[in-house]
N, C-alpha and C. Protein backbone atom coordinates (compact mmCIF):
# COMPACT_ATOMS: atom_id res chain seq x y z
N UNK A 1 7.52 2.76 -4.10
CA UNK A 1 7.91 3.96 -3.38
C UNK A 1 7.13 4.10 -2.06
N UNK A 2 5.65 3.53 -1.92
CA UNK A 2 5.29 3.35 -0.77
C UNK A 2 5.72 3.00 0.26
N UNK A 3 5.90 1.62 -0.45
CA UNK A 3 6.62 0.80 0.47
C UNK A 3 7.92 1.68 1.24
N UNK A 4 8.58 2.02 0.76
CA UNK A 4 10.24 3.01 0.99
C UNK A 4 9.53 3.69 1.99
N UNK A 5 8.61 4.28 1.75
CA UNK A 5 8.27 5.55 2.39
C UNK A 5 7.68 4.91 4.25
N UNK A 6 7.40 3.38 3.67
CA UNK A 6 6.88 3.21 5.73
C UNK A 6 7.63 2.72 5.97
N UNK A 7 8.91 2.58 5.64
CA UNK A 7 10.04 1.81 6.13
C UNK A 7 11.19 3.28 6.38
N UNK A 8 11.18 4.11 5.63
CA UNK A 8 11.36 5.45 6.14
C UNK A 8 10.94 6.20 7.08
N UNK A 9 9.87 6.69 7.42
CA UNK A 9 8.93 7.61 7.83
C UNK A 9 9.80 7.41 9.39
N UNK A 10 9.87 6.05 9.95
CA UNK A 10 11.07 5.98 11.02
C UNK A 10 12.30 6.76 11.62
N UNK A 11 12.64 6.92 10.40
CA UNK A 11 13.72 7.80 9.98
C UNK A 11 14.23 9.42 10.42
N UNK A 12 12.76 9.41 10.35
CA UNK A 12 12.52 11.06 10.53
C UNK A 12 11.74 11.54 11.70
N UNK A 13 10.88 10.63 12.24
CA UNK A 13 10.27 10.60 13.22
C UNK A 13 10.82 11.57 14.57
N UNK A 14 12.19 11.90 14.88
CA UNK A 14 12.57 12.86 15.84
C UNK A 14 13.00 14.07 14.98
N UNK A 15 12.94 14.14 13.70
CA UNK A 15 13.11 15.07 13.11
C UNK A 15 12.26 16.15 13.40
N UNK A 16 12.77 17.90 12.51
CA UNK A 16 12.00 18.59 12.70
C UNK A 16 10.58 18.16 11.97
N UNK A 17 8.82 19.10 12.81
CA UNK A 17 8.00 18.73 12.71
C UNK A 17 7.46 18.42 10.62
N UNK A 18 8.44 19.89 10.32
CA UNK A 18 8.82 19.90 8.93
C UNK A 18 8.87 19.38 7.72
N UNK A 19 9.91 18.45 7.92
CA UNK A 19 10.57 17.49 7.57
C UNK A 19 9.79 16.13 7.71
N UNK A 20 8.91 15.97 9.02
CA UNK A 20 8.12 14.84 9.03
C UNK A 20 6.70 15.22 7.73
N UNK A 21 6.19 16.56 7.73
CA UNK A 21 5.14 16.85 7.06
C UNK A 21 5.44 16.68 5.79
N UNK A 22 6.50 16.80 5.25
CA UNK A 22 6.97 16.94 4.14
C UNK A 22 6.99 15.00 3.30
N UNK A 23 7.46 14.54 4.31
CA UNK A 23 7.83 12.82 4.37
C UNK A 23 5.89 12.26 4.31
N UNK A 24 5.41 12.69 5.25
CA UNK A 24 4.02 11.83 5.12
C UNK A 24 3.33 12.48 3.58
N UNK A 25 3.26 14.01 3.60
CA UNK A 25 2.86 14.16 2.36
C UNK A 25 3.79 13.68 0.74
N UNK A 26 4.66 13.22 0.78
CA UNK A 26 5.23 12.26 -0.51
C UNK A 26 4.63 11.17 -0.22
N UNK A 27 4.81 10.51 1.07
CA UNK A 27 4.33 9.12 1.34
C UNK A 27 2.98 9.36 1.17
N UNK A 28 1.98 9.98 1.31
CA UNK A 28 0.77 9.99 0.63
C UNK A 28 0.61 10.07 -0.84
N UNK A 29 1.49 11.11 -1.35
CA UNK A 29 1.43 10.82 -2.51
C UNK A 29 1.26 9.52 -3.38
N UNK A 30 2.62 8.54 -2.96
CA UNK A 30 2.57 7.17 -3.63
C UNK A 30 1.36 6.69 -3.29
N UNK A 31 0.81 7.25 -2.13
CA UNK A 31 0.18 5.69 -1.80
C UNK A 31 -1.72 5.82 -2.98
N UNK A 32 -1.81 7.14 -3.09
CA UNK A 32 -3.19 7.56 -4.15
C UNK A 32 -2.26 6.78 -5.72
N UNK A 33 -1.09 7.29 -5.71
CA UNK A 33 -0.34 6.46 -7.23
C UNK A 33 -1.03 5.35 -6.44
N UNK A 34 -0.43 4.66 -6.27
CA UNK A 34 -0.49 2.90 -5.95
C UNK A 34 -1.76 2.22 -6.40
N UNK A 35 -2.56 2.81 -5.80
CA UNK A 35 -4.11 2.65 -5.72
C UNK A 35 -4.55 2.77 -7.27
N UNK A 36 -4.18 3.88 -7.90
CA UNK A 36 -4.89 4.22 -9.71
C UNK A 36 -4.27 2.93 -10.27
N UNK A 37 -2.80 2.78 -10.08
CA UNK A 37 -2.53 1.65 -11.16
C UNK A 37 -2.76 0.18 -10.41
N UNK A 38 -3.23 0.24 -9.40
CA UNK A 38 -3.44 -1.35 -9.08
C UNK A 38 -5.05 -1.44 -9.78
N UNK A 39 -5.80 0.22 -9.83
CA UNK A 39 -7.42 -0.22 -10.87
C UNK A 39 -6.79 -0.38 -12.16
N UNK A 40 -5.91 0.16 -12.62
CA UNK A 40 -6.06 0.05 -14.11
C UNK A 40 -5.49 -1.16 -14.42
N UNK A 41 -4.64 -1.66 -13.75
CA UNK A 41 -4.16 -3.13 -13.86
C UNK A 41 -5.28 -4.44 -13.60
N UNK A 42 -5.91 -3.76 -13.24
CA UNK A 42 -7.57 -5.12 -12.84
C UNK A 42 -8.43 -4.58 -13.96
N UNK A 43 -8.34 -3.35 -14.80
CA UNK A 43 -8.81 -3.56 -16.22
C UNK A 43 -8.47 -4.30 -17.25
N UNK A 44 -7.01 -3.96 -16.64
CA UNK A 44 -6.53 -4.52 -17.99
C UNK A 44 -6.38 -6.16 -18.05
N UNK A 45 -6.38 -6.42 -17.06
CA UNK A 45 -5.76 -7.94 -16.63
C UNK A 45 -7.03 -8.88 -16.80
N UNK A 46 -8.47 -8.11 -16.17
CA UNK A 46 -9.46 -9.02 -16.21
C UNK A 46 -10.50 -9.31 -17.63
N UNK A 47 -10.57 -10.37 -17.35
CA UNK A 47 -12.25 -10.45 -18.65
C UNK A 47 -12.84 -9.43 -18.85
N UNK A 48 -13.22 -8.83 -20.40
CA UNK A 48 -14.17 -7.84 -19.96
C UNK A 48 -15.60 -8.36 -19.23
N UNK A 49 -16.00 -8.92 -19.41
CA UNK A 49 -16.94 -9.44 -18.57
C UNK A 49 -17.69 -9.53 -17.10
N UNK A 50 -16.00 -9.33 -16.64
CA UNK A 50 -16.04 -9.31 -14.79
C UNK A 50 -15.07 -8.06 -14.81
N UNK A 51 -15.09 -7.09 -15.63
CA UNK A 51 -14.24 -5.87 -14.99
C UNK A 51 -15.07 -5.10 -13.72
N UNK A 52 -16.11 -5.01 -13.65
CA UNK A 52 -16.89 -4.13 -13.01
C UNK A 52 -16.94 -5.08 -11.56
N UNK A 53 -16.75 -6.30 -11.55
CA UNK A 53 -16.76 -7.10 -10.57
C UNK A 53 -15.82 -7.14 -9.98
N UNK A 54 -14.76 -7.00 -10.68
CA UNK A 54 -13.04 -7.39 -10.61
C UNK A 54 -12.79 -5.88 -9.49
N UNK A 55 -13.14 -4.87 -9.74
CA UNK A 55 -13.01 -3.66 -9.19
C UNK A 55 -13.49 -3.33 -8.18
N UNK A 56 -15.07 -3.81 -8.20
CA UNK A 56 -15.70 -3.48 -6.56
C UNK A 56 -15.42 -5.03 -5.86
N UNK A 57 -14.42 -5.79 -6.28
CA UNK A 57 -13.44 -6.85 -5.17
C UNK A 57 -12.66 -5.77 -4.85
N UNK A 58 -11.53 -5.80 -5.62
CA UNK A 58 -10.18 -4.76 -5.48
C UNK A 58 -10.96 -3.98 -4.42
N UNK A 59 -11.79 -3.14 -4.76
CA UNK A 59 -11.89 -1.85 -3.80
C UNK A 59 -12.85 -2.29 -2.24
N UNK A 60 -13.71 -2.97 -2.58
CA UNK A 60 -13.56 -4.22 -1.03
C UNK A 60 -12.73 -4.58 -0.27
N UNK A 61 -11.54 -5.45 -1.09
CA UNK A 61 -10.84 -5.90 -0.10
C UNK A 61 -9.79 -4.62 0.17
N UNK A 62 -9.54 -3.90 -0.48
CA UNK A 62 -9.00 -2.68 -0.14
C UNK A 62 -9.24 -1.80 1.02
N UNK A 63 -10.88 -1.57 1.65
CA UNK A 63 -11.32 -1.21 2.45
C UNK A 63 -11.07 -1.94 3.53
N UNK A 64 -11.34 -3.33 3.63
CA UNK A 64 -11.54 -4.12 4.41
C UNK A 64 -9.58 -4.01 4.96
N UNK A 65 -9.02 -3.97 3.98
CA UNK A 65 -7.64 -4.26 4.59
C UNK A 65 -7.00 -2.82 5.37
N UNK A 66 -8.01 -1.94 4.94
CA UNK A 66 -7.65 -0.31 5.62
C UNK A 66 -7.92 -0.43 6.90
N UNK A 67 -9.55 -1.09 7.25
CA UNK A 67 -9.93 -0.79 8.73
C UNK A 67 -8.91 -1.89 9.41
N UNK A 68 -8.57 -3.06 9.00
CA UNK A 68 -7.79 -4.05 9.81
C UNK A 68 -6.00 -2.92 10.15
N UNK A 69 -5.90 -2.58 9.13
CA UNK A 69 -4.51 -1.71 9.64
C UNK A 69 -4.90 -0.76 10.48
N UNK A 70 -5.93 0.34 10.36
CA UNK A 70 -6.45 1.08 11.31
C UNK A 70 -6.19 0.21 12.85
N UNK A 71 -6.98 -1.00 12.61
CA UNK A 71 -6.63 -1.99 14.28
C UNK A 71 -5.49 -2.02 14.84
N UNK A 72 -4.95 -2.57 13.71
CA UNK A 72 -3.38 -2.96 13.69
C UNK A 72 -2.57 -1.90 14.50
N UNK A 73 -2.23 -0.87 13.91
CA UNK A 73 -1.47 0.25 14.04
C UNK A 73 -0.92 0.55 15.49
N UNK A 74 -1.95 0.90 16.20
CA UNK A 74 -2.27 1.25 17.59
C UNK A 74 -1.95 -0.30 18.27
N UNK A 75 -1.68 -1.08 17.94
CA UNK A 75 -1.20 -1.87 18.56
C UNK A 75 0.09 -2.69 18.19
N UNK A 76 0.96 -2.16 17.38
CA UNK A 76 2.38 -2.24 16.86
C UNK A 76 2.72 -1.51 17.27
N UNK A 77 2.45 -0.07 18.11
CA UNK A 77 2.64 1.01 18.55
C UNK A 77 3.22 1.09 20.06
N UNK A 78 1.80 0.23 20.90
CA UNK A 78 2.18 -0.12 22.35
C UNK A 78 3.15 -1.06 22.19
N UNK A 79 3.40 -1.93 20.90
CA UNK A 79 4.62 -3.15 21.36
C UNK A 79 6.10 -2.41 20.82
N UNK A 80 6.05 -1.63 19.72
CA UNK A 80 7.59 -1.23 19.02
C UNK A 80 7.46 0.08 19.60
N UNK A 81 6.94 0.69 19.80
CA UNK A 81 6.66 2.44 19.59
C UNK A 81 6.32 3.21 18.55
N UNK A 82 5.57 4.20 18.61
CA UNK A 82 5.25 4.61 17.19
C UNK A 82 6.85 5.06 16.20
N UNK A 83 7.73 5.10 16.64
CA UNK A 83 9.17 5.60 15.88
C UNK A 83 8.91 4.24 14.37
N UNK A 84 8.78 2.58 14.79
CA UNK A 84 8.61 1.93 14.14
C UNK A 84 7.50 1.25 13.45
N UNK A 85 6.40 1.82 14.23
CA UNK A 85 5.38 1.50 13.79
C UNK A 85 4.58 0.39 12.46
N UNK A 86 5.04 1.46 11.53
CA UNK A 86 4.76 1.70 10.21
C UNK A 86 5.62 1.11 9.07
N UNK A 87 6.29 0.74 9.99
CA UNK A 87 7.92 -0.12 8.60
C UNK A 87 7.17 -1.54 8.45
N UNK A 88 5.82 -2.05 9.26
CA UNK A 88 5.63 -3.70 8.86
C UNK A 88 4.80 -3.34 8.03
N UNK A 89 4.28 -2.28 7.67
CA UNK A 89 3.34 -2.18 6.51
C UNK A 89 4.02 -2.05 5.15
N UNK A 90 5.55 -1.98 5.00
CA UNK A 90 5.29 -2.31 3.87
C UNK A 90 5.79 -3.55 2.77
N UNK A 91 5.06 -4.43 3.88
CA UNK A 91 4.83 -5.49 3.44
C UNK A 91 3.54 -5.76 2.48
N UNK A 92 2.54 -4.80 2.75
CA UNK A 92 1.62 -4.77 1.53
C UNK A 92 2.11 -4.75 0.41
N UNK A 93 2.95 -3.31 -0.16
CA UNK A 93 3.49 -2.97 -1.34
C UNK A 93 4.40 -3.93 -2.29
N UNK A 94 5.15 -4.42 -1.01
CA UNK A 94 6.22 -5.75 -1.28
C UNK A 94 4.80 -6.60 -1.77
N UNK A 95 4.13 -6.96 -1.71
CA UNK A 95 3.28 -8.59 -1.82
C UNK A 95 2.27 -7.98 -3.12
N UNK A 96 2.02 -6.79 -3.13
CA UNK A 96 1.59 -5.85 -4.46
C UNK A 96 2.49 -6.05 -5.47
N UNK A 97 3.96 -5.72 -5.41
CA UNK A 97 4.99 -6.00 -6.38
C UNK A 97 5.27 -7.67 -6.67
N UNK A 98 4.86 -8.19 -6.04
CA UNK A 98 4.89 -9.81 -6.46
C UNK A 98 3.98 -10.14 -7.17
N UNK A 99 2.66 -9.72 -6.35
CA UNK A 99 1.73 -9.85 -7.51
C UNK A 99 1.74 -9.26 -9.23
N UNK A 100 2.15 -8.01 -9.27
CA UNK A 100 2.22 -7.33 -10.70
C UNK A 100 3.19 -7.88 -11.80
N UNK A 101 4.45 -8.75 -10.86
CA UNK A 101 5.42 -9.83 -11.44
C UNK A 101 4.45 -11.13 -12.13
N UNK A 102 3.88 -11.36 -11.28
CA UNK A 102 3.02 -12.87 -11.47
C UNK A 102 2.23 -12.35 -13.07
N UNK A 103 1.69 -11.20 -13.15
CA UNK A 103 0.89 -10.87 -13.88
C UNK A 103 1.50 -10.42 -15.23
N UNK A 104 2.86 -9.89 -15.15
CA UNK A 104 3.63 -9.65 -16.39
C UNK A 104 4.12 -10.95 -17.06
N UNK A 105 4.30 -11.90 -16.13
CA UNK A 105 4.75 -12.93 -16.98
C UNK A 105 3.88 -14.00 -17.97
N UNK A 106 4.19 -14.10 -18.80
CA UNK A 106 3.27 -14.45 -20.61
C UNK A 106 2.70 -15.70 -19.87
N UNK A 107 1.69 -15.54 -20.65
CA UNK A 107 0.34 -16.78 -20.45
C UNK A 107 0.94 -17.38 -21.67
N UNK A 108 0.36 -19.03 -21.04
CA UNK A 108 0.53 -20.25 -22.18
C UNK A 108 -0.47 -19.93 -22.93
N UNK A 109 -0.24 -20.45 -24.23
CA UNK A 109 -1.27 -20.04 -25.51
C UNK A 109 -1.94 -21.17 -24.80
């Protein structure tokens, strides 16, 4: 639904101011979802052993991939305009949903 939502947010962008507030706050919404079940999925998925490790990665590279979009942004901005900005991001979510595929499918005994 994240994903939907930066490939949307376009959408509305000449809309009333409203209607945009309304759109970023759902699209915020998913994006705090997104975040809880990508931790609870690195509980469940990892060794107990390296859970505590497994998590302050996740939430590392998580950071690390925030300030690079922070970069990013402002400069997809001067090249598309901000109207489109935000639709190549969700290519995260897309590459999130591949991953959670990879992870549902059964391990060899």
């Amino acid at each position: 639904m994240s994903g939907a939502c930066c490939l949307a947010i376009g959408l509305v962008f000449t809309a009333s101011p409203w209607l945009v507030v309304v759109a970023v706050w759902v699209w915020g919404f998913f994006v705090v979802a997104d975040s809880a079940q990508f931790s609870s999925m690195v509980t469940e998925s990892a060794p107990r052993h390296a859970v505590g490790t497994a998590l302050t990665l996740q939430t590392s590279l998580g950071f690390l991939l925030t300030m690079a979009t922070i970069q990013l942004v402002p400069m997809l901005a001067g090249v598309a305009g901000w109207r489109w900005t935000f639709a190549p991001l969700a290519i995260g979510p897309a590459l999130g949903i591949l991953a959670i595929a990879r992870l549902d499918r059964p391990r060899p005994a």
